[in-house]
Protein backbone atom coordinates (compact mmCIF):
# COMPACT_ATOMS: atom_id res chain seq x y z
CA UNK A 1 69.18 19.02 -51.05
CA UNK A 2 71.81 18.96 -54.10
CA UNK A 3 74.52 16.65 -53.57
CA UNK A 4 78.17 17.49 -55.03
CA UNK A 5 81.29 15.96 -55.31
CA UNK A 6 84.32 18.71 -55.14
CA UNK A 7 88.01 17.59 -54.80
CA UNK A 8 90.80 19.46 -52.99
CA UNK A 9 90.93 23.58 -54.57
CA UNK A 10 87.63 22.87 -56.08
CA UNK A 11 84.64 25.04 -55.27
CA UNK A 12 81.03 25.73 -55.80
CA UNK A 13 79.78 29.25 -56.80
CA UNK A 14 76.32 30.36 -54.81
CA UNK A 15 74.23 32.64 -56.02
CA UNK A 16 76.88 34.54 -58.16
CA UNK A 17 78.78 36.18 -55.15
CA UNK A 18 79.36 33.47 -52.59
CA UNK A 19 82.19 31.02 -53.66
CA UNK A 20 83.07 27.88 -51.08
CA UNK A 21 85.70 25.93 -51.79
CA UNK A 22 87.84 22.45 -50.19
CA UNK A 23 90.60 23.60 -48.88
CA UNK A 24 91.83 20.32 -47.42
CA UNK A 25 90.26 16.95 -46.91
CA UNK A 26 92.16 14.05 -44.25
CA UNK A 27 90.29 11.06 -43.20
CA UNK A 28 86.19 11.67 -42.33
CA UNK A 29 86.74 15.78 -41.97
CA UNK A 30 87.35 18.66 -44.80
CA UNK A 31 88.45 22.39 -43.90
CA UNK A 32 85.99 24.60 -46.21
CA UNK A 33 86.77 28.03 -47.56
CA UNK A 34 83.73 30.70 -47.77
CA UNK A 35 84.43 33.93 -49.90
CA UNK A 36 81.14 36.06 -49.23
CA UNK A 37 80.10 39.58 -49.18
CA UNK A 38 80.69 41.21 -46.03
CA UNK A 39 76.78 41.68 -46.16
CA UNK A 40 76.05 38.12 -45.74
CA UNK A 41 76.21 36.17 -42.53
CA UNK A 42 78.35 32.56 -42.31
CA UNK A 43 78.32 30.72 -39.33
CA UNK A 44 78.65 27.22 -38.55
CA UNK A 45 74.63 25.70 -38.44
CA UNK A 46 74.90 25.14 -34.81
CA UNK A 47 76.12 28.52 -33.99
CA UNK A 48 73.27 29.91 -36.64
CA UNK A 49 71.19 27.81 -34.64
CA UNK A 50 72.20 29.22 -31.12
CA UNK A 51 71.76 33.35 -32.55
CA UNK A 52 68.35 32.22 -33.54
CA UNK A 53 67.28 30.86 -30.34
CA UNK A 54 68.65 33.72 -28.66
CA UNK A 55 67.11 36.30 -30.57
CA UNK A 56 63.64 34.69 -30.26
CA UNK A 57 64.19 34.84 -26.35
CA UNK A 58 64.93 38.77 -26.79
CA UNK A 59 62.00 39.21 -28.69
CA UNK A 60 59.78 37.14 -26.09
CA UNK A 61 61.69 39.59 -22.96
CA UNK A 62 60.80 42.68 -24.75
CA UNK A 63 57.21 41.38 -25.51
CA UNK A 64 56.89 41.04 -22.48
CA UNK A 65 58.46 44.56 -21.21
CA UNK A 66 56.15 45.93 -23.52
CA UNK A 67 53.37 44.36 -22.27
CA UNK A 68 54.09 45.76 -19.12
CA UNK A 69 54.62 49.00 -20.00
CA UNK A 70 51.11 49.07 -21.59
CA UNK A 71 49.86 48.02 -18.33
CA UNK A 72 50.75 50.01 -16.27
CA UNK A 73 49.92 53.09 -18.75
CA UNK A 74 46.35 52.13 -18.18
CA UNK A 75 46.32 52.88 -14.24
């Protein structure tokens, strides 16, 4: 993991196109900035974390629909 120090309007450049900056900073909490392409997904981890889950589940479901379906193509 790299470690960084920004202050307030400071920012950090990823991969050439993805720019986050500190836009404020009060006690133990700081309100980040993302400028990204409209190509790449930003979410929150936990939120990142809950769309994963979620589409694992829908992949299970359909597995299992199309396991089904090849079941009962063999009768």
């Amino acid at each position: 993991m790299l470690i960084l120090t920004r202050k307030v309007g400071e920012s950090i450049t990823i991969d050439g196109d993805i720019e986050v900056e500190v836009i404020a900073a009060k006690g133990d909490k700081i309100k980040l900035g993302v400028k990204a392409p409209k190509r790449v997904s930003v979410h929150r981890t936990e939120i990142h974390k809950e769309i994963q889950r979620q589409n694992r589940m829908s992949r299970r479901k359909r597995g299992d629909i199309t396991g089904l379906i090849k079941n009962l193509n063999k009768d």
